[in-house]
Protein backbone atom coordinates (compact mmCIF):
# COMPACT_ATOMS: atom_id res chain seq x y z
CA UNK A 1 1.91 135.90 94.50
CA UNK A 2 2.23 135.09 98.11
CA UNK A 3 5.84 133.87 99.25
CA UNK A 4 6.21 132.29 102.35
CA UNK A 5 9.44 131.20 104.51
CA UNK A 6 12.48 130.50 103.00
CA UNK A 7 11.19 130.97 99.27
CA UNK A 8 10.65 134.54 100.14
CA UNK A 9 13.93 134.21 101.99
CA UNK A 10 15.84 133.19 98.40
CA UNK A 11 13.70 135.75 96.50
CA UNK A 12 15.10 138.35 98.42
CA UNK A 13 18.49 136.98 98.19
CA UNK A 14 18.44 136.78 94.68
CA UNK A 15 16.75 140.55 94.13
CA UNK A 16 19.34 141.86 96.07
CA UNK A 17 22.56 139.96 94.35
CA UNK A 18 20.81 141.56 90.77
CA UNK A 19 20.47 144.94 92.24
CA UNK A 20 24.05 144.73 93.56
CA UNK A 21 25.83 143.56 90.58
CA UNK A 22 23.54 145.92 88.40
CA UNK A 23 24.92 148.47 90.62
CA UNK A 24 28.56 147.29 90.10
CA UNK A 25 28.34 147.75 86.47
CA UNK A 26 28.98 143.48 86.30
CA UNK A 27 27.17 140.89 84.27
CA UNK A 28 24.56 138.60 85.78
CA UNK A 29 25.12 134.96 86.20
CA UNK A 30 22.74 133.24 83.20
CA UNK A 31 19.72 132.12 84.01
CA UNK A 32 19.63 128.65 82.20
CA UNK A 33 18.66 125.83 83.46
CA UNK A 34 20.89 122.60 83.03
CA UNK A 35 20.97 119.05 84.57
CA UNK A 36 23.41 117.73 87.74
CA UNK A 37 25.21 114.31 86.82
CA UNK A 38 22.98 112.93 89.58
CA UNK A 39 19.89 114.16 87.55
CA UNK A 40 18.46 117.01 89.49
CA UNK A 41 17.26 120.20 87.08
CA UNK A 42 19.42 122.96 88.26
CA UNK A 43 19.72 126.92 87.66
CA UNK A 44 23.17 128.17 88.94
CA UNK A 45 21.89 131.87 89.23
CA UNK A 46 19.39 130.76 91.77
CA UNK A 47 21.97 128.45 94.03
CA UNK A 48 25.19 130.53 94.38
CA UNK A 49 24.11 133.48 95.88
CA UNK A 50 24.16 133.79 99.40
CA UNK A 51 27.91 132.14 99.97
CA UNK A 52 31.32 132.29 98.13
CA UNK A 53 30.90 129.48 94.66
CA UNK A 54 33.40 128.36 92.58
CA UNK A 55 32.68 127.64 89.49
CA UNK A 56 35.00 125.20 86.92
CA UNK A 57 33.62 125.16 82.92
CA UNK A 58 35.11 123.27 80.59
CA UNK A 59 33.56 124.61 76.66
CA UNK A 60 35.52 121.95 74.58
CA UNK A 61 36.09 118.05 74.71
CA UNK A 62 39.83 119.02 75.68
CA UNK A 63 38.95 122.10 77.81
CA UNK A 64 36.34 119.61 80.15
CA UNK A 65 38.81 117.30 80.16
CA UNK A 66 41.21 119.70 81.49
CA UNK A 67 38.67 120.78 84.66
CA UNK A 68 39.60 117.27 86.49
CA UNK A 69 43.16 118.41 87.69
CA UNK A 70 41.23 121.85 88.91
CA UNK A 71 38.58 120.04 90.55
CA UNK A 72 41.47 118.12 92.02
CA UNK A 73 43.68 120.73 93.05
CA UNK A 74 40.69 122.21 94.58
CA UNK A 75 39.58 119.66 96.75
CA UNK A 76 43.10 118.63 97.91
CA UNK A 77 43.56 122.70 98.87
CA UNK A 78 42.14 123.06 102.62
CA UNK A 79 42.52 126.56 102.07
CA UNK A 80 39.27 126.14 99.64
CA UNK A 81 37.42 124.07 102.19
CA UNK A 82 34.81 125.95 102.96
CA UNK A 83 33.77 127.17 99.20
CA UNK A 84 30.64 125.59 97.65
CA UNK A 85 32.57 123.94 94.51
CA UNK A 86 30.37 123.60 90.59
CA UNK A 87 31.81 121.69 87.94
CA UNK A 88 30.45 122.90 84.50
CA UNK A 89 30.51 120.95 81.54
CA UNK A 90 28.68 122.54 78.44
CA UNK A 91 27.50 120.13 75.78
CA UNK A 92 25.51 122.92 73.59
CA UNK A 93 27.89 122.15 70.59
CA UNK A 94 27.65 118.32 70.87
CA UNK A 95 24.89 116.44 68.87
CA UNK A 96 21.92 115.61 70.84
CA UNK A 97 22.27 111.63 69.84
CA UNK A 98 25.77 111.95 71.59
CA UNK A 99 24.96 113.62 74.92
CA UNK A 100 23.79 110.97 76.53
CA UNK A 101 26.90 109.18 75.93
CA UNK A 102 28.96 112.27 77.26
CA UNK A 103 27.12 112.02 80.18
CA UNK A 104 27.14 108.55 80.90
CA UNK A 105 31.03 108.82 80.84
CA UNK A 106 30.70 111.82 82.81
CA UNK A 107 28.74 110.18 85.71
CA UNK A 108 31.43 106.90 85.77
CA UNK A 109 34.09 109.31 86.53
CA UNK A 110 32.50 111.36 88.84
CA UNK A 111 32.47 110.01 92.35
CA UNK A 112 28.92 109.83 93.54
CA UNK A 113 29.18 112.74 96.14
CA UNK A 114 30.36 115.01 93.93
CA UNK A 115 27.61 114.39 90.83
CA UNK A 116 25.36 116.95 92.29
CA UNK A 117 27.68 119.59 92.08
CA UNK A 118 28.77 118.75 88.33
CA UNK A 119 26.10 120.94 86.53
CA UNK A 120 25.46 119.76 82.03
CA UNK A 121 24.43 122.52 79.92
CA UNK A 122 23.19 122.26 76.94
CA UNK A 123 22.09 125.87 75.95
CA UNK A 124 23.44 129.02 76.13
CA UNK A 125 26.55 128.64 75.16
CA UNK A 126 27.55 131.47 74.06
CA UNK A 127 26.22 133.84 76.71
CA UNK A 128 27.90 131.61 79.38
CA UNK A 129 31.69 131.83 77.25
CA UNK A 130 30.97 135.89 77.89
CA UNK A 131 30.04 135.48 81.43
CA UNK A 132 33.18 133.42 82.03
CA UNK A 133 35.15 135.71 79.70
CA UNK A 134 35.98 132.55 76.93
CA UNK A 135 38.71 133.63 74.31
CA UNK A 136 40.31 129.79 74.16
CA UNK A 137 37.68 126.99 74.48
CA UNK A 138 40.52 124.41 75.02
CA UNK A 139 41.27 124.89 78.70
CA UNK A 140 39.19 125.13 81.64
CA UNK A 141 37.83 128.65 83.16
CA UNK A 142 37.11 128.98 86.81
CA UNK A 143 35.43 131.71 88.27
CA UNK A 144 34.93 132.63 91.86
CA UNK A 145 31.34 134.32 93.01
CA UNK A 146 31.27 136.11 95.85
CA UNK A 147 27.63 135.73 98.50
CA UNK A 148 26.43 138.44 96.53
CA UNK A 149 26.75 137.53 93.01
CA UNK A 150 29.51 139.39 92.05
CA UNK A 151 32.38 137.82 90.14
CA UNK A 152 35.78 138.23 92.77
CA UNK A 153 38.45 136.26 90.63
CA UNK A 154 38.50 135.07 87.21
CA UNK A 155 40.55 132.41 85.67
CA UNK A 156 41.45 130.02 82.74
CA UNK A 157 44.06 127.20 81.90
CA UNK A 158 46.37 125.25 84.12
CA UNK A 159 45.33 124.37 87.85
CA UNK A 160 49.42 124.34 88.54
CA UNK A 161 49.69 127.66 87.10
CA UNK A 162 46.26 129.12 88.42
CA UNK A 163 45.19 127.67 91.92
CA UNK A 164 47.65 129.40 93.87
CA UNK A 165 45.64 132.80 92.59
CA UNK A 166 42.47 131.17 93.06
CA UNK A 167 43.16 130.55 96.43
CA UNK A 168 44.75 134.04 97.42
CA UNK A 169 41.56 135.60 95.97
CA UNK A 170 39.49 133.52 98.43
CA UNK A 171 42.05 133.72 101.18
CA UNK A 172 41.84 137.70 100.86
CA UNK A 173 38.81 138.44 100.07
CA UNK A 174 38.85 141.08 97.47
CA UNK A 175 37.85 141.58 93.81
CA UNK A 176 40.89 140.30 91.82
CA UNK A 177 40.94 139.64 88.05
């Protein structure tokens, strides 16, 4: 296999966020592929590294609905500003026949700038509630992945109660959970 330019580039990238969170003893982000609310196939593992992510999951009907008032709190917080920002939503427990409905809902409440960055899943859910550390699928869990992979600040349930933590972890830097 030859790789050329920035495809080698991201290989590298990627090899090196695996060896360093192998390393660290820390799980790797999963490798599934989902869908943006824009329609672009996505894999998450293969865009964050390289620059500080957030990511916001909602694993229920109440816990998605929840992840609005985070990805609210986050954009109004100009300490956050320059942090790529994911919205999750998995669908792996809802009926196929419904998804599309989800979805559709989905994209009419997403502005239109922010429906490539809203990421559907609709497999692997359970490795993705251990990767996010899911003991109460109601509410909303936010992680936040440093440029190498590695998982700096974990978080679940209120954005009132929560963002302020969030945004220390970013504003200092340093593994928190």
């Amino acid at each position: 296999m030859i790789l050329l330019g920035s495809t080698r580039h991201s290989c590298m990238m990627l090899l090196s966020a695996v060896l360093s969170l192998a390393a660290s003893g820390q799980q790797a982000m999963p490798n599934t592929a989902g869908e943006t609310l824009s329609g672009m196939r996505i894999v998450l593992a293969n865009v964050v590294p390289g620059h500080e992510t957030i990511l916001v999951a909602g694993f229920s009907h109440e816990g998605g609905m929840k992840t609005a008032d985070w990805m609210k709190a986050i954009q109004n917080d100009k300490a956050l500003d320059g942090v790529s920002v994911y919205e999750v939503a998995m669908l792996a427990s809802a009926p196929g026949f419904v998804r599309g409905m989800i979805k559709s809902g989905m994209r009419k409440g997403q502005p239109v700038e922010r429906q490539d960055h809203t990421v559907v899943l609709t497999e692997d859910e359970k490795v993705w509630q251990t990767y996010f550390g899911v003991e109460n699928d109601q509410v909303p869990y936010v992680l936040l992945i440093g440029g190498n992979g590695a998982i700096l600040w974990r978080g679940h349930g209120e954005a009132t109660d929560e963002e302020p933590k969030l945004r220390a972890a970013v504003q200092n830097g340093s593994t928190v959970h």
